[in-house]
Protein backbone atom coordinates (compact mmCIF):
# COMPACT_ATOMS: atom_id res chain seq x y z
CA UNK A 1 25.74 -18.62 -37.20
CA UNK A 2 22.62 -17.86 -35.18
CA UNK A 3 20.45 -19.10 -38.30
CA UNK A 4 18.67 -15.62 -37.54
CA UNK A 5 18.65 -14.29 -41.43
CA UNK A 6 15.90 -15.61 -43.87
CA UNK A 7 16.52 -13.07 -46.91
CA UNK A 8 17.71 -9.52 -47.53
CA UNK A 9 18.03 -7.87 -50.91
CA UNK A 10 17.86 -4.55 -51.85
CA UNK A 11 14.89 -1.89 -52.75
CA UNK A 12 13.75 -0.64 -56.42
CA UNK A 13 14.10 1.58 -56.66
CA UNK A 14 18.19 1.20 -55.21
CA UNK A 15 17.57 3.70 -52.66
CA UNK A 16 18.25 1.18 -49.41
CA UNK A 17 17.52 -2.70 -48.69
CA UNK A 18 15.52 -4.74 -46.64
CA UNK A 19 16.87 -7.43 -44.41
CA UNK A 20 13.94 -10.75 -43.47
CA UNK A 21 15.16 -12.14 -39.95
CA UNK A 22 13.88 -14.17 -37.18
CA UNK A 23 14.57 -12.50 -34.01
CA UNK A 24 13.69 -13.45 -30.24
CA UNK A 25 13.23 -9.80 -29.56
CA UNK A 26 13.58 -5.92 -30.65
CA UNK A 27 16.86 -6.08 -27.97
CA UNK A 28 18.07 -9.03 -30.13
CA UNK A 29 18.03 -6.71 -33.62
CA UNK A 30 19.19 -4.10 -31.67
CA UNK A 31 22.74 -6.04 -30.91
CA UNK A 32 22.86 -7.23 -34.65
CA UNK A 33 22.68 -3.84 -36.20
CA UNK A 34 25.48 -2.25 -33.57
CA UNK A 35 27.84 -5.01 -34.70
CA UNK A 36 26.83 -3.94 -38.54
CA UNK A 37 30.02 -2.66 -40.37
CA UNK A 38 27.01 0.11 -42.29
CA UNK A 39 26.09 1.18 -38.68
CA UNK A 40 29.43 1.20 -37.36
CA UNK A 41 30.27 3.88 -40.28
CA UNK A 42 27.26 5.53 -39.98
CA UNK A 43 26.97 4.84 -43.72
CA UNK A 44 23.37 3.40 -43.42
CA UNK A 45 19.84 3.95 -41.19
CA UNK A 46 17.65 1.37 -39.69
CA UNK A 47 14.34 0.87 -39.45
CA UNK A 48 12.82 -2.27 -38.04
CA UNK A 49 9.55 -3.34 -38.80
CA UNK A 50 7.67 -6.08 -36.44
CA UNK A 51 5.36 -8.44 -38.25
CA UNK A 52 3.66 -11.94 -37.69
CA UNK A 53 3.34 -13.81 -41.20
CA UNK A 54 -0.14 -15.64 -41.78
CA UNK A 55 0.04 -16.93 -45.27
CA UNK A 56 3.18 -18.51 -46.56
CA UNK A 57 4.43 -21.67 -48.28
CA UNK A 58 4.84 -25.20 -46.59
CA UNK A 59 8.28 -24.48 -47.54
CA UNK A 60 8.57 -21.51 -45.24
CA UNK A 61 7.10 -23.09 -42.15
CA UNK A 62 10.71 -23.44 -40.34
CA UNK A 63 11.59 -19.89 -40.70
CA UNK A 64 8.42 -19.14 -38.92
C-alpha cells in the first residue's frame, strides 16, 4: 500500500532472500520488518543494507 517494495526474490544458493525497497529511513524498515509474519516467528534474520543506485534503466527512474 505504501508503494515501498520494488523487488524481492530469493538467494542461490536458497539459503535466504533479498527484499529491494524504497524507504524514507532505517526507522521506516525497522517498523516493516516488526510487522513481518518471519520476524514475528523468529523464523527469519534481517540484515539491511543502505545503498544509493547510480546506473540504472530509464525504466527504473521512479523507483529511485
Amino acid at each position: 500500500k505504501k508503494n515501498i517494495f520494488i523487488c524481492s526474490g530469493r538467494k542461490n544458493p536458497r539459503n535466504g532472500g533479498i527484499i529491494l525497497c524504497k524507504a524514507k529511513n532505517l526507522e521506516e524498515i525497522k517498523a516493516i520488518i516488526q510487522e513481518d509474519p518471519f520476524n514475528r516467528e523468529n523464523i527469519a534474520k534481517y540484515r539491511v543494507i543502505n545503498f544509493e543506485p547510480s546506473k540504472y534503466k530509464e525504466e527504473f527512474k521512479h523507483c529511485i
